[in-house]
Protein backbone atom coordinates (compact mmCIF):
# COMPACT_ATOMS: atom_id res chain seq x y z
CA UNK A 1 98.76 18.10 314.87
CA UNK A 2 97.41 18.49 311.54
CA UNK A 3 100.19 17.93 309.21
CA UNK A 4 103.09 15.38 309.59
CA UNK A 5 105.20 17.98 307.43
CA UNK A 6 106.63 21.56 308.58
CA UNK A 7 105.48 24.86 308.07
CA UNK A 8 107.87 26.57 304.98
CA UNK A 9 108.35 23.48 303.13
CA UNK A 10 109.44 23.79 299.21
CA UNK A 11 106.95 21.26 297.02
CA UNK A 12 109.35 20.67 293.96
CA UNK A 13 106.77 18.49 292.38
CA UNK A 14 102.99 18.64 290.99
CA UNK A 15 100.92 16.37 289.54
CA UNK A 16 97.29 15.76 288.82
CA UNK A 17 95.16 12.57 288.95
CA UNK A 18 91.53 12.25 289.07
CA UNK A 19 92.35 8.80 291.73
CA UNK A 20 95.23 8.38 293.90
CA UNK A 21 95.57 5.30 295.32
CA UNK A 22 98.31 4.23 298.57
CA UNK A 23 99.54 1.38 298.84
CA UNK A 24 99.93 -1.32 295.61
CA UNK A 25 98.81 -4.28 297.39
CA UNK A 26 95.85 -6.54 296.85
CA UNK A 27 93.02 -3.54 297.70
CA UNK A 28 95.19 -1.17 295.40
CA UNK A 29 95.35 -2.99 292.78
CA UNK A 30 91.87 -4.47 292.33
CA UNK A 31 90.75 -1.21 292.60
CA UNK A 32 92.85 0.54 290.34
CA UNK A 33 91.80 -2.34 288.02
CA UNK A 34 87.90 -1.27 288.30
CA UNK A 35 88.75 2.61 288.16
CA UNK A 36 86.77 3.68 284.76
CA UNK A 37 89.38 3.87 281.75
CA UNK A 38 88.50 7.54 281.21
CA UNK A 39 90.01 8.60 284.15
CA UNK A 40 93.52 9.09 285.38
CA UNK A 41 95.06 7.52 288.46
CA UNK A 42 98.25 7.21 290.56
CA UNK A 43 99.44 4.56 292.81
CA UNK A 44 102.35 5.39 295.02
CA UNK A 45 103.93 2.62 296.31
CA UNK A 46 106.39 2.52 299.61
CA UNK A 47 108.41 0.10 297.97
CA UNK A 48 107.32 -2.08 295.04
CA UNK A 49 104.64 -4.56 294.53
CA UNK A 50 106.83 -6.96 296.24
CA UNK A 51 106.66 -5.27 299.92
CA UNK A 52 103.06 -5.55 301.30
CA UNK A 53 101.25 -7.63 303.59
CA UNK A 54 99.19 -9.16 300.29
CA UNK A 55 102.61 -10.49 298.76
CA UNK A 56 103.22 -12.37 301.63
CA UNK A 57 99.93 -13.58 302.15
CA UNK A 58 99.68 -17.55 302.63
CA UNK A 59 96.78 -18.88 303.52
CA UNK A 60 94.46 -18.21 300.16
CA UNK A 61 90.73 -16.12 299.66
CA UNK A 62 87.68 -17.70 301.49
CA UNK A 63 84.60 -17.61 299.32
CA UNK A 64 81.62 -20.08 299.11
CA UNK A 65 82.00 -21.61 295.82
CA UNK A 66 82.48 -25.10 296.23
CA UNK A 67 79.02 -27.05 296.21
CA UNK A 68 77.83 -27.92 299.58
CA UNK A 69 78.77 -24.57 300.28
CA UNK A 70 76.93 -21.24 300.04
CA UNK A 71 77.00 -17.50 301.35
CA UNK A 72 74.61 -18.10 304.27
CA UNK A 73 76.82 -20.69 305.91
CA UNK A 74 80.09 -18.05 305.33
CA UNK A 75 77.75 -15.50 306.92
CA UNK A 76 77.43 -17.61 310.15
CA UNK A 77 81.20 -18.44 310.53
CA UNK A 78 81.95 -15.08 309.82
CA UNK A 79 79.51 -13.68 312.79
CA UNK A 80 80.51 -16.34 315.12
CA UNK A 81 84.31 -15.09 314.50
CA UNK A 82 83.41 -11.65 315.15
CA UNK A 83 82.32 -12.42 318.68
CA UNK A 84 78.98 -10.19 317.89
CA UNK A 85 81.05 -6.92 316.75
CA UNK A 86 80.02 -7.82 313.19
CA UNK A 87 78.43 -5.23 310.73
CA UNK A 88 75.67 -7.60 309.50
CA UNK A 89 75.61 -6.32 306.25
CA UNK A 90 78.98 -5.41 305.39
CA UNK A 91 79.38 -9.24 306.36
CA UNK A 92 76.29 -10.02 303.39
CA UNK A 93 77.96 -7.84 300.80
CA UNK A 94 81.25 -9.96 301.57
CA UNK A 95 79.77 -13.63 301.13
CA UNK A 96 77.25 -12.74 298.69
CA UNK A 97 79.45 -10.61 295.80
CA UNK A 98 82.69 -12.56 297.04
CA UNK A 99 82.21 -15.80 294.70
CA UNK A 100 81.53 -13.21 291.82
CA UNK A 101 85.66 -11.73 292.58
CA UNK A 102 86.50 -15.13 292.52
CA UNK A 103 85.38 -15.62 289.24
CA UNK A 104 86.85 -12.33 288.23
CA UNK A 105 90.22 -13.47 289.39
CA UNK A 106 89.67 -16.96 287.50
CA UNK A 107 89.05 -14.84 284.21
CA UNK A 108 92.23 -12.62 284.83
CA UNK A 109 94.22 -15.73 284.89
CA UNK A 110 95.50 -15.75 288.70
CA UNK A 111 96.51 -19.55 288.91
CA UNK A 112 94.68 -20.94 291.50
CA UNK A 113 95.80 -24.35 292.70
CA UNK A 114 93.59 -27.27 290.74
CA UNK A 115 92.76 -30.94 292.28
CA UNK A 116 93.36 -33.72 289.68
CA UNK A 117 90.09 -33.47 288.25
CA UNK A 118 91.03 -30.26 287.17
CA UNK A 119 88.64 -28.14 289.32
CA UNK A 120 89.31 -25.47 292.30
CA UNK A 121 91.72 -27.24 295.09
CA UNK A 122 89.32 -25.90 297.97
CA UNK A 123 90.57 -26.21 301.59
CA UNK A 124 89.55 -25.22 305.15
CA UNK A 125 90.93 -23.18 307.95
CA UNK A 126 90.05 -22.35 311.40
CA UNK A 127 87.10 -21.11 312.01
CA UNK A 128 85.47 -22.18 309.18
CA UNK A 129 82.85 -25.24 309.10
CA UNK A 130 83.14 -25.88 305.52
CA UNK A 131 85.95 -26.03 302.79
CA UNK A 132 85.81 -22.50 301.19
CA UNK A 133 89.50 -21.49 300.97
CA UNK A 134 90.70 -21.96 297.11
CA UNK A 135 94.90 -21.05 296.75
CA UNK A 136 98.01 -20.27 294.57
CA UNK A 137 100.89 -21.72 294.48
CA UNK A 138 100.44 -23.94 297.46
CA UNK A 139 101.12 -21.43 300.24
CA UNK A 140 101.52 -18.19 298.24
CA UNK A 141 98.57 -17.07 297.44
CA UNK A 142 99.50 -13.35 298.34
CA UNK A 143 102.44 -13.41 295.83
CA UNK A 144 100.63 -15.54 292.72
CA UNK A 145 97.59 -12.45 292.79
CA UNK A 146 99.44 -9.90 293.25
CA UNK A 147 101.86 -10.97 290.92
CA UNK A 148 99.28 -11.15 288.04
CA UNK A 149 97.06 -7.99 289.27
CA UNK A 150 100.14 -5.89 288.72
CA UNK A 151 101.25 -7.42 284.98
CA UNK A 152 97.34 -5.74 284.12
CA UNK A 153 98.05 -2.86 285.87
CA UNK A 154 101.48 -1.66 284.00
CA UNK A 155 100.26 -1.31 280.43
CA UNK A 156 97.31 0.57 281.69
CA UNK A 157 97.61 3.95 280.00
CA UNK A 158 95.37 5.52 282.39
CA UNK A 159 97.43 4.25 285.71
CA UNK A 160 101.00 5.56 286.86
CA UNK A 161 102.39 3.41 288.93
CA UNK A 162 104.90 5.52 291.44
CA UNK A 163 107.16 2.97 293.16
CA UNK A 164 109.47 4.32 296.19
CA UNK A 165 106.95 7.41 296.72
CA UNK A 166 106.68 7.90 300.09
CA UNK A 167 103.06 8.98 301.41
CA UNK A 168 102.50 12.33 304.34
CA UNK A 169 99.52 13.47 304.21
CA UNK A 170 95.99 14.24 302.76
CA UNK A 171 95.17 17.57 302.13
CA UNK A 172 91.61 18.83 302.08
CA UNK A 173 89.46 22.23 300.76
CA UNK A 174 87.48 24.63 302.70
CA UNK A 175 84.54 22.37 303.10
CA UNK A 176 86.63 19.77 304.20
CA UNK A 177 86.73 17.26 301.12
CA UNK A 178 89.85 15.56 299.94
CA UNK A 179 91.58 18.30 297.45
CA UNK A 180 95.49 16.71 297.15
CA UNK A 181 98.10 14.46 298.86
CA UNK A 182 101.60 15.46 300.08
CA UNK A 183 104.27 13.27 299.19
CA UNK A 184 107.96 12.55 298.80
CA UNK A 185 109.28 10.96 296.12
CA UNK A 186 112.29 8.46 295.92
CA UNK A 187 114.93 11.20 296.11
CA UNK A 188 113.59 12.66 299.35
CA UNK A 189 111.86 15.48 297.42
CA UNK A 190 108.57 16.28 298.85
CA UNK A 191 105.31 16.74 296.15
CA UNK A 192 101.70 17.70 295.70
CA UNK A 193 99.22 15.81 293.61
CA UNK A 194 95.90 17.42 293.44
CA UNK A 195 93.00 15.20 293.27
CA UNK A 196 89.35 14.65 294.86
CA UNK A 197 89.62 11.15 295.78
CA UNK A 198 92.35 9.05 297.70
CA UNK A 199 92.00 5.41 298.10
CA UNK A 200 94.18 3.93 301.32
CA UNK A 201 95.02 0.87 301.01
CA UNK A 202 98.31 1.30 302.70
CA UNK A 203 98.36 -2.60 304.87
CA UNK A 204 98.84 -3.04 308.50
CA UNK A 205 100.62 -1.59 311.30
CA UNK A 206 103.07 -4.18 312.20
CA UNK A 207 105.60 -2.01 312.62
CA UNK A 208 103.92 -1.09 316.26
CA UNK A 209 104.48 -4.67 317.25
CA UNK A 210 107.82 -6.11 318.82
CA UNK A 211 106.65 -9.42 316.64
CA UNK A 212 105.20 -9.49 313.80
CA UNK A 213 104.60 -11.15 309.92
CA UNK A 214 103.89 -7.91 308.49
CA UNK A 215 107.26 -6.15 306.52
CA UNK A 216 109.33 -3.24 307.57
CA UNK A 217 107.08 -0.76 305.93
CA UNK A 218 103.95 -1.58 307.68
CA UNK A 219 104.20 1.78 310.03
CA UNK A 220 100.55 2.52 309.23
CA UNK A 221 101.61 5.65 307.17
CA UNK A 222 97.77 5.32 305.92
CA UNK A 223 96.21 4.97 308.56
CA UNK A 224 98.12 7.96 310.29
CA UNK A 225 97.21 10.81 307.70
CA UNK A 226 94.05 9.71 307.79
CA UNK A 227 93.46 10.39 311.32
CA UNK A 228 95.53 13.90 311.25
CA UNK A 229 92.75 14.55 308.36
CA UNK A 230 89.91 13.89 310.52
CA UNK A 231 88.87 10.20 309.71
CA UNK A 232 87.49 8.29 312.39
CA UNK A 233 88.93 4.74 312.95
CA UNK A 234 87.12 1.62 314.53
CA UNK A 235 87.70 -1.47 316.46
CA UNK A 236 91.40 -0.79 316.37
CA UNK A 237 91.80 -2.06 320.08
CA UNK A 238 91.36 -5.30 318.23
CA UNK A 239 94.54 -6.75 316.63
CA UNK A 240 94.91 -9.95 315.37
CA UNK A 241 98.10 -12.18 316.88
CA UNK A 242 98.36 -15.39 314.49
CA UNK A 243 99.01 -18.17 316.60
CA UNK A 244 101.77 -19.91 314.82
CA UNK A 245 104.34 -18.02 313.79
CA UNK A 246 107.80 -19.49 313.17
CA UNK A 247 109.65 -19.17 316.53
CA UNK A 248 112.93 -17.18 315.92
CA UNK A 249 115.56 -16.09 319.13
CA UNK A 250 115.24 -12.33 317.11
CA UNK A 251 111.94 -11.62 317.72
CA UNK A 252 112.13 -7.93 316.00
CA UNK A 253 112.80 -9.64 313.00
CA UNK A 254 109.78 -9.98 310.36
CA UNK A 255 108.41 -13.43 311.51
CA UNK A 256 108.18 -15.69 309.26
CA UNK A 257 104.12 -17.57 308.96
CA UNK A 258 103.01 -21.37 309.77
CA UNK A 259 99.69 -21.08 308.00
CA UNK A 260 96.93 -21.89 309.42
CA UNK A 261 96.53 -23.89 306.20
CA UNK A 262 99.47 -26.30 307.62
CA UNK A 263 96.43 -27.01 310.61
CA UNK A 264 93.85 -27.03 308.06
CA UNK A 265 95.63 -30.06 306.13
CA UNK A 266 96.03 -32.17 309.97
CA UNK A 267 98.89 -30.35 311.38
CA UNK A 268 98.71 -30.45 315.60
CA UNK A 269 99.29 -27.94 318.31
CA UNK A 270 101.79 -29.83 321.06
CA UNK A 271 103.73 -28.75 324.12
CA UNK A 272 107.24 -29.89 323.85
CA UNK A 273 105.69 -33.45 325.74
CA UNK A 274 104.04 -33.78 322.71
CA UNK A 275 100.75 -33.40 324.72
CA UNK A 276 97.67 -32.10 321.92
CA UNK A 277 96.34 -28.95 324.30
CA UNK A 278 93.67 -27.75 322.34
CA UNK A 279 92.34 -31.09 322.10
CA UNK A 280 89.08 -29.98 323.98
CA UNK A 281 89.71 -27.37 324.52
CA UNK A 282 86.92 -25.59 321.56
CA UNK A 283 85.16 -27.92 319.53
CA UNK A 284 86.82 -27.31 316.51
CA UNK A 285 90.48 -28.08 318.49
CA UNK A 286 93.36 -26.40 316.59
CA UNK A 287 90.93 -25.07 314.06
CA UNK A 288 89.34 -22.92 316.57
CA UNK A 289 89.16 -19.14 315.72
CA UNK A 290 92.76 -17.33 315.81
CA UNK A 291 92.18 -15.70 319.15
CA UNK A 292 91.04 -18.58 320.91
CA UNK A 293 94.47 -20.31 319.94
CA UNK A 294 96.50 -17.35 320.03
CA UNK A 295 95.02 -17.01 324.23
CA UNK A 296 95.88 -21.26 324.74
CA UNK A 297 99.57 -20.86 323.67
CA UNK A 298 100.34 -17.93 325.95
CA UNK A 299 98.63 -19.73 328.56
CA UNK A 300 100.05 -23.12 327.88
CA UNK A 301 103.75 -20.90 327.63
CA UNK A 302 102.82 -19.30 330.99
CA UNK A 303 102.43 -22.67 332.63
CA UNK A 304 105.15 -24.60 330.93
CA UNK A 305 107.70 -21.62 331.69
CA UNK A 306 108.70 -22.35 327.47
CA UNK A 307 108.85 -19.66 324.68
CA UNK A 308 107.35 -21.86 322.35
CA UNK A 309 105.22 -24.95 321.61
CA UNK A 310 104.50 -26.86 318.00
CA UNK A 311 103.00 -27.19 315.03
CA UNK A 312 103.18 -31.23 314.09
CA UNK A 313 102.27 -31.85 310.81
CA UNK A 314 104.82 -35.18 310.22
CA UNK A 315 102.23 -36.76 309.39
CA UNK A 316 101.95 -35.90 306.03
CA UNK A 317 104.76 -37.12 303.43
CA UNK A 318 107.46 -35.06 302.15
CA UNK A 319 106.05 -34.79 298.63
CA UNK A 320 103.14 -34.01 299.96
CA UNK A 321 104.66 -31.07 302.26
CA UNK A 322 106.80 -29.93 299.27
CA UNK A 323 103.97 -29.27 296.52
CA UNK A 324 100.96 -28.02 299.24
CA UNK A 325 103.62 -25.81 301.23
CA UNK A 326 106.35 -25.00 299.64
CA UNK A 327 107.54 -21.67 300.81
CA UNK A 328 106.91 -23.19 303.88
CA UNK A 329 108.82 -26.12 303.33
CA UNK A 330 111.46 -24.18 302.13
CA UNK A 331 111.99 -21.70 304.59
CA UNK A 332 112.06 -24.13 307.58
CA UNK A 333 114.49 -26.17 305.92
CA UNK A 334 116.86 -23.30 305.47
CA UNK A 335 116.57 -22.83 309.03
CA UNK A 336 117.25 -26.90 309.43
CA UNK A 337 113.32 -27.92 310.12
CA UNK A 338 112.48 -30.81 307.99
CA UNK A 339 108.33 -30.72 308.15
CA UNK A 340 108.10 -33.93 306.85
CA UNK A 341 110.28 -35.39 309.45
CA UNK A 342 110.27 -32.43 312.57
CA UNK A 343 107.49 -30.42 314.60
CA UNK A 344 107.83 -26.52 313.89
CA UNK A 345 108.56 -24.20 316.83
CA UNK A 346 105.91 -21.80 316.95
CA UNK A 347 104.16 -18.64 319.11
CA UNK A 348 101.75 -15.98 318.69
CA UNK A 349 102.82 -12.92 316.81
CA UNK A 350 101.11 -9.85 315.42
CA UNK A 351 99.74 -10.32 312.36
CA UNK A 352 96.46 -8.57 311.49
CA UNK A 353 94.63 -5.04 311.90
CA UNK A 354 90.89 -6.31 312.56
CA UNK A 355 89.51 -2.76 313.09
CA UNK A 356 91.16 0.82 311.26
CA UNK A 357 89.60 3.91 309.25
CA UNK A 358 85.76 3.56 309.41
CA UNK A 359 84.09 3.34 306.13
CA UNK A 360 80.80 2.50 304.91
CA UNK A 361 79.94 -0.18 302.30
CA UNK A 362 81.42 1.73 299.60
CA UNK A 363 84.57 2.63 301.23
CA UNK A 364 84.17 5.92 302.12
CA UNK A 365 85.64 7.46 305.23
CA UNK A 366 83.37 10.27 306.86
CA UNK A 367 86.08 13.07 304.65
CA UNK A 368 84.40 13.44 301.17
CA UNK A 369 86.54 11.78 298.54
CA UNK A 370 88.55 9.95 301.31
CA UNK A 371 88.38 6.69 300.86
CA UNK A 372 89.94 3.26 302.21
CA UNK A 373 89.87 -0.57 301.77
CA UNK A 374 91.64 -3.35 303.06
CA UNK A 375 93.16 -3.93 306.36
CA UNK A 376 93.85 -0.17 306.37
CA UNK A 377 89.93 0.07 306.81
CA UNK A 378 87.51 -0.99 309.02
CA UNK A 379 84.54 -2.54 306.83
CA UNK A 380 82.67 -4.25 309.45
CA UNK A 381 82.91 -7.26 308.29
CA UNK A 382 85.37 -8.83 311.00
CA UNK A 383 83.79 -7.67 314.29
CA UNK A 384 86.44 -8.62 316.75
CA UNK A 385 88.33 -11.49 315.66
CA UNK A 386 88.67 -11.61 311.52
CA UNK A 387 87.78 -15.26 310.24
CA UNK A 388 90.53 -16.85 308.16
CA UNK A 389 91.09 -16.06 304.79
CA UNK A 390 88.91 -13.36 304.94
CA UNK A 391 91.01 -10.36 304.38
CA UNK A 392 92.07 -11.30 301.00
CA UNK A 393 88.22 -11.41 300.16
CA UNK A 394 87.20 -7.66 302.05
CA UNK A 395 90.19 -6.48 299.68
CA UNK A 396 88.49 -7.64 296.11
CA UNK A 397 84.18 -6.82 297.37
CA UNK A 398 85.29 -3.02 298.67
CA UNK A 399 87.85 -2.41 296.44
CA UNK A 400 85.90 -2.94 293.70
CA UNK A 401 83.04 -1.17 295.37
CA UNK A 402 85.25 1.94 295.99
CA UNK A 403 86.25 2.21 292.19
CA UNK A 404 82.71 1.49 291.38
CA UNK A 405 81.56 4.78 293.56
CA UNK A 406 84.71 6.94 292.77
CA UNK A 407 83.59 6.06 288.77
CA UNK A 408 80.30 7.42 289.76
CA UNK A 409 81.54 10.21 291.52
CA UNK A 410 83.58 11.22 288.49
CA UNK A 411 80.73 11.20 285.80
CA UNK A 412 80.10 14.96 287.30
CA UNK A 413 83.33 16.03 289.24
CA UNK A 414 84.43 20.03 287.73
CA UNK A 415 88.12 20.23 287.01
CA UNK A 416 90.96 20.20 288.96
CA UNK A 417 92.52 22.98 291.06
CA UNK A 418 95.65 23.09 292.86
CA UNK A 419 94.85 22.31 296.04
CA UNK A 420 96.07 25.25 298.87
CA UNK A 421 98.37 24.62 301.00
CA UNK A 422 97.59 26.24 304.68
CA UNK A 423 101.00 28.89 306.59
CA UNK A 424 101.29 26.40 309.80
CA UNK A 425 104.55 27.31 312.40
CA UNK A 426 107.42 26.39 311.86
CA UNK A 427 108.26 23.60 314.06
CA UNK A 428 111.91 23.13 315.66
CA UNK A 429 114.01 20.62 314.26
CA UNK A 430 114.85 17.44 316.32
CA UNK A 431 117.00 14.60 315.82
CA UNK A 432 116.48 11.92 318.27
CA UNK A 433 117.35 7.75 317.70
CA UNK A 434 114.47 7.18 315.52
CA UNK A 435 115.17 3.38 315.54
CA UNK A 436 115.40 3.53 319.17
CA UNK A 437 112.16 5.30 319.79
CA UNK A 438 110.37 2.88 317.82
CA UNK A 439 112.10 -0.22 319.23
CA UNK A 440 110.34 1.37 322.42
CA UNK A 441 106.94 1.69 321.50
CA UNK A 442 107.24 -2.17 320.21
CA UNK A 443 108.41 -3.57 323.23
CA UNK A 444 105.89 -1.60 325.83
CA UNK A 445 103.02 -3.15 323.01
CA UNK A 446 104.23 -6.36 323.30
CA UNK A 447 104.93 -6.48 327.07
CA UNK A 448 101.42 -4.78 327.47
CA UNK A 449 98.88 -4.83 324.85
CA UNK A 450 99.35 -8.06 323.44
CA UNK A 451 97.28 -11.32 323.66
CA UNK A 452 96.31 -10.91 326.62
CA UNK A 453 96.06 -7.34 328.35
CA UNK A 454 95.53 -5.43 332.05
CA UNK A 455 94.36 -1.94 332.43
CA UNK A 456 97.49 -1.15 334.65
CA UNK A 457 99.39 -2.73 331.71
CA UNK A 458 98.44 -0.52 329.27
CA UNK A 459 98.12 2.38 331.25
CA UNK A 460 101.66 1.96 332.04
CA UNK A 461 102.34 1.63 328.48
CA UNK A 462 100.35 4.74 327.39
CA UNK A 463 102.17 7.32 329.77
CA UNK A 464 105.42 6.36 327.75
CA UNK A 465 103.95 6.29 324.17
CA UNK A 466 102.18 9.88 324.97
CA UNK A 467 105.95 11.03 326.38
CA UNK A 468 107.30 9.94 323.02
CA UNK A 469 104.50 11.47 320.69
CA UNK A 470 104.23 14.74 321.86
CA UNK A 471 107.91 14.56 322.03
CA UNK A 472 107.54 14.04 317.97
CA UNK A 473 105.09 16.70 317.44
CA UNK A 474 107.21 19.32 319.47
CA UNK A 475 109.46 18.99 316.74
CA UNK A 476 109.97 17.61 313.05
CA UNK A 477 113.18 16.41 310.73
CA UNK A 478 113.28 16.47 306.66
CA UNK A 479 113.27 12.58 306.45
CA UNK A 480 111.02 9.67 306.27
CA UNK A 481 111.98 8.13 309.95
CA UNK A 482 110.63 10.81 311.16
CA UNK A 483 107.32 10.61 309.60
CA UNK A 484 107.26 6.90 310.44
CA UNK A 485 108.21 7.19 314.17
CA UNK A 486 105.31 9.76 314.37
CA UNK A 487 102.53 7.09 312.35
CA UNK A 488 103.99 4.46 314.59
CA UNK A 489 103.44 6.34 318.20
CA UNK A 490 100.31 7.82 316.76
CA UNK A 491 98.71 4.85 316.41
CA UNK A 492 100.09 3.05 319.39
CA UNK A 493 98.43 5.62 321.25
CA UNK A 494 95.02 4.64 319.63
CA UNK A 495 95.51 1.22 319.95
CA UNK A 496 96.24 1.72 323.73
CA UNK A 497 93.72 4.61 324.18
CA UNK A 498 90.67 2.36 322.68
CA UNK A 499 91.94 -0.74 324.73
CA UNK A 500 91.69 0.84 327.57
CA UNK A 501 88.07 1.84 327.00
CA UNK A 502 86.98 -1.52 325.87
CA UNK A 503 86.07 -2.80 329.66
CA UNK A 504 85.52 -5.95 328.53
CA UNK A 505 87.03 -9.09 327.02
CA UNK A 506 85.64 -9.67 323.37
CA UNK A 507 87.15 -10.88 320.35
CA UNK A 508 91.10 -10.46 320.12
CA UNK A 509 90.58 -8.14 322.93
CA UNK A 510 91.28 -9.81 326.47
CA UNK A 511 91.36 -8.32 329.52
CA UNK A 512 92.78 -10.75 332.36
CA UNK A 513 91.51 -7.86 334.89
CA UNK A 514 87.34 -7.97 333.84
CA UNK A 515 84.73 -10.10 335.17
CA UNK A 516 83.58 -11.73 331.95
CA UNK A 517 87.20 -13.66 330.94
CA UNK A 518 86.84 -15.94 328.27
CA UNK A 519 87.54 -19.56 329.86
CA UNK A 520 91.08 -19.97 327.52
């Protein structure tokens, strides 16, 4: 199906931009930020600048900056991580121009956390052999950049931000380059905006999870209309299921995030006997990669017959606790943890896209003027298993990179034209339990296509998800759960389809039924 909208349908609105960007995250931002002054641009926003995977970002932005630290040392952690599925050079653009974002962040004023000397608080996280992980805020690192990325962004006169604006689909011209975007805006009313180039930076797909950090509007609405548009995607068997987070008896509920900071600063894996079992397990014990400790839990859960083990970080004082983690701190103690004084219930839950829409190392999909960054995109730079602290970095280097190629791209680009609109049938309506479909797809993900994985598994799982999406196609309905039931079995399907394929365990990817299992 080509279009997530119906044949017939009224477009009350249009608008022209020379850069539409999706999604007003990190990736959106920063790029918007390093779009030429000359030109216009949009950035339609689900929500606000307070819904996205960025604002709730912990952990902090990985560059080598402090002094017994440089790129080529980043560069090995980050291939190591990636299990050998790394784009070697996407991974060199990252270490070598990340420092350089850092500094750009420094001069916009983000307030990264200092030491008492006054210099860049740099910590470590797992995976990583050297301190390279500078923060805001303590544990809010998302929320303290964001925050300050969008106070530049407002005054722009060349940017529009477009908050509640819903985004369908990506409309393209005879030869197949990006021409427009379909929208709806926040009173339901459905739009055009004509432009050449379209920036996703639309997050995560949570939403296809049964558990998972991301927020309610990560249905992968990007990532989607990118694929009905003919983008190829990459790697995106391989999803990343943070080890720790917060153990809740709702498990559809967002989860809340343990850091892997907390581990980083001395905090412990235990069983509920208080026995250390990654201790040995990988040299680097509850710093190993995410995947490696996402695998012991479920295994040590498996054998203990528990739902979830600990994070034990009482070794630290509470003043301590309170000024390094606060929003951690906080939250547990609403839910009447005490870090300070109590180990933190913890299990694996979904947490990061590693693979998405392929791009090159400017950003740009194989659809002319299509472009995409952060974890909407699929860089290279993670391979199978994304290093900590990474992400936040791929957002600034190919962000930036994208505006720098789009301002390139511009220098010559012939007016606008209102992009056409192709007659498609009109489709019957339907109106099935939205909720209820989606609540299915989550659960047959999690049962079968989750930290660990079997070919009858997800084979099972993919006859239902294929029921379900051709269901959606057969049909349509005038409203956004629609549209986000269809992303969200769409992309299951991928997930599942590319799983499947993968033969062998790798990465984030492990099959319990192939010869070459991982010994954890």
């Amino acid at each position: 199906m080509r279009f997530a909208f119906n044949g017939n349908i009224k477009f009350e609105n249009h608008l022209d931009f020379d850069v539409v960007i999706v999604g007003a995250g990190l990736a959106g931002l920063y790029t918007a930020l390093h779009i030429d002054k000359r030109y216009s641009c949009c950035i339609l926003s689900k929500e606000g600048v307070d819904t996205s995977n960025s604002w709730l970002a912990q952990g902090g932005i990985a560059a080598a900056i402090a002094v017994d630290d440089n790129p080529s040392l980043h560069l090995e952690d980050t291939l190591i991580a990636g299990a050998g599925l790394c784009d070697r050079k996407a991974v060199e653009v990252l270490v070598d121009e990340g420092p350089m974002d850092i500094q750009t962040l420094i001069s916009m004023h983000v307030p990264f956390d200092l030491n008492e000397d006054g210099d860049l608080q740099i910590t470590r996280e797992g995976g990583h052999r050297r301190n390279r992980i500078v923060h805001a805020g303590g544990d809010a690192t998302g929320r303290e950049t964001v925050k300050v990325l969008a106070q530049l962004v407002y005054p722009l006169s060349n940017v529009k931000l477009m908050d509640h604006s819903f985004f369908i689909d990506i409309l393209t011209n005879e030869e197949g380059a990006v021409s427009g975007i379909v929208y709806a805006d926040k009173e339901d009313r459905l739009g055009v905006i004509s432009t050449r180039h379209v920036v996703i930076a639309t997050g995560g797909i949570g939403q296809v999870y049964l558990s998972s950090t991301n927020p309610s509007i990560a249905t992968g609405d990007g990532i989607a209309a990118a694929m009905r548009a003919g983008a190829k995607l990459k790697n995106i068997e391989f999803i990343q299921f943070h080890p720790t987070g917060l153990y809740s008896q709702n498990p559809e509920e967002r989860a809340f995030l343990i850091s892997e900071a907390v581990r980083g600063e001395g905090g412990l894996l235990k069983n509920s006997k208080g026995v250390r079992f990654m201790l040995g397990a990988h040299e680097l014990n509850e710093l190993a990669p995410r995947d490696i400790v996402a695998r012991a839990i479920v295994k040590e859960l498996e054998r203990s017959g528990e739902d979830h083990v600990f994070v034990d970080i009482t070794s630290k004082d509470e003043e301590f606790l309170k000024n390094r983690f606060p929003t951690i701190y906080s939250e547990c103690l609403k839910r009447g943890i005490n870090i300070a004084k109590d180990w933190i219930p913890v299990f694996p839950v979904q947490h990061y896209l590693i693979g998405g829409i392929e791009v090159d190392l400017n950003s740009e999909t194989c659809i002319s003027g299509l472009y995409a960054c952060g974890e909407a995109s699929c860089t290279g730079v993670h391979g199978a298993n994304r290093l900590a602290s990474n992400s936040m970095l791929e957002c600034l280097v190919f962000g930036r990179r994208a505006a720098t190629k789009i301002n390139e791209s511009l220098e010559s680009a012939s007016p606008l034209t209102k992009p056409m609109i192709p007659d498609m049938p009109e489709r019957p309506k339907i109106s099935p339990d939205y909720a209820a479909l989606r609540m299915e797809i989550r659960q047959l993900m999690h049962e079968h296509c989750y930290v660990i994985r079997t070919e009858a598994g997800m084979k099972k799982a993919l006859k239902r998800v294929t029921e379900i999406l051709e269901y959606l196609k057969s049909g349509y309905s005038s409203n956004k759960a629609y549209v986000e039931a269809l992303n969200v079995a769409s992309i299951a399907k991928e997930i599942l389809d590319a799983a499947i394929l993968r033969k062998e365990s790798v990465g984030a990817h492990y099959r319990e039924d192939c010869d070459n299992k991982c010994t954890i």
